[in-house]
Protein backbone atom coordinates (compact mmCIF):
# COMPACT_ATOMS: atom_id res chain seq x y z
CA UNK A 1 0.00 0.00 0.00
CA UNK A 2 1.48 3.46 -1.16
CA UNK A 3 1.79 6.42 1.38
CA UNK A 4 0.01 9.41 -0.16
CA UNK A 5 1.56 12.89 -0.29
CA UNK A 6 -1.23 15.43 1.75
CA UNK A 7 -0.81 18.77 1.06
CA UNK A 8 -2.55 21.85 0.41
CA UNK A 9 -2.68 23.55 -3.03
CA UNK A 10 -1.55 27.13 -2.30
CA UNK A 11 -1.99 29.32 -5.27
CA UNK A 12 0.21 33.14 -5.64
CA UNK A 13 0.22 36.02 -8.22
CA UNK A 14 3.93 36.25 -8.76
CA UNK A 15 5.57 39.54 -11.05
CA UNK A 16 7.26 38.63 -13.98
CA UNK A 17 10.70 39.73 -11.99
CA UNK A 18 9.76 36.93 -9.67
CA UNK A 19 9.01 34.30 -12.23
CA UNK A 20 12.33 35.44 -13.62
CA UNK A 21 13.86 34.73 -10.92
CA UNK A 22 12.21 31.08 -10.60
CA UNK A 23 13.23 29.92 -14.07
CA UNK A 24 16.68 31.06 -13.82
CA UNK A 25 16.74 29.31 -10.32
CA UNK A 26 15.13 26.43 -12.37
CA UNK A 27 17.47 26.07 -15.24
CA UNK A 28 20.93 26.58 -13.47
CA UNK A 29 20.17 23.50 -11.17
CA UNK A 30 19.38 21.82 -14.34
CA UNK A 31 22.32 23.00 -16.38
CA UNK A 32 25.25 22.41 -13.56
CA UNK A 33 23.19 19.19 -12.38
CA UNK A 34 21.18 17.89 -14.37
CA UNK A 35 17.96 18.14 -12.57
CA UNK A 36 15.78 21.22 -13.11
CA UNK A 37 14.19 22.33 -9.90
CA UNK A 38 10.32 23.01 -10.47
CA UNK A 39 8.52 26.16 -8.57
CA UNK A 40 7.18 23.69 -6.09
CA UNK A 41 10.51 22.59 -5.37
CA UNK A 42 11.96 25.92 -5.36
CA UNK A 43 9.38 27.38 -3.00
CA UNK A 44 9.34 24.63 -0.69
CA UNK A 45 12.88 24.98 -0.33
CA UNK A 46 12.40 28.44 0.96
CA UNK A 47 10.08 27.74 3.12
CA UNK A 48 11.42 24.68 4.70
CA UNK A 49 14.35 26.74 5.60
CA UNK A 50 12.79 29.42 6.99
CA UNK A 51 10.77 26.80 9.42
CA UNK A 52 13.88 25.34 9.99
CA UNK A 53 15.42 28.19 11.58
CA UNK A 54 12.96 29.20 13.68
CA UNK A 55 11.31 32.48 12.17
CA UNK A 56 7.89 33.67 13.20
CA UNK A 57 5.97 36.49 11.69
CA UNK A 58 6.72 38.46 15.62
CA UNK A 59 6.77 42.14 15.00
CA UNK A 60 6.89 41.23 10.81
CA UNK A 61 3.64 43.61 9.51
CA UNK A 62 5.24 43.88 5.66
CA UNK A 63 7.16 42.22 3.15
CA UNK A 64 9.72 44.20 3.74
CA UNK A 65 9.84 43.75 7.69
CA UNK A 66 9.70 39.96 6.59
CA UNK A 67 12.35 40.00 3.91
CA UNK A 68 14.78 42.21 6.56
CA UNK A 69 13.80 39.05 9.31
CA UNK A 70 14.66 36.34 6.57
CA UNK A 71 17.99 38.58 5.52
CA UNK A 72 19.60 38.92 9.20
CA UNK A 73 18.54 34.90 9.89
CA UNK A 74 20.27 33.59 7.14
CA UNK A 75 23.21 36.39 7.81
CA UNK A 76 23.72 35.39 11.82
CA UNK A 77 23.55 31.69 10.48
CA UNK A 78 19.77 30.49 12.47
């Protein structure tokens, strides 16, 4: 009997800067590995390490306020 996969279908309006940003992501993992990283796998990534090091949205009411949170965890190493 196969485990299934739950998860939630979580759906964003992305610029095209961001979806830039994606398929470049995308196609240099596929060019200097082989395999090319999809969104999902992309996004997940970021995500998982942000959980991983502990952030919370404390005191975060903006992107920016988030993106300045994300920037100083991943500078002071978690």
């Amino acid at each position: 009997m196969q485990k299934q996969i739950k998860g939630h279908r979580v759906i964003t309006l992305l610029g095209r800067q961001e979806v830039d940003f994606l398929d470049k992501l995308g196609k240099d993992a596929l060019f200097t590995t082989g395999h090319k990283l999809s969104y999902n796998d992309i996004l997940r990534g970021l995500i998982d390490f942000a959980m991983e090091t502990g952030i919370s949205g404390e005191d975060i009411d903006s992107v920016e306020e988030l993106k300045k949170k994300i920037q100083q965890v991943a500078k002071n190493g978690h």
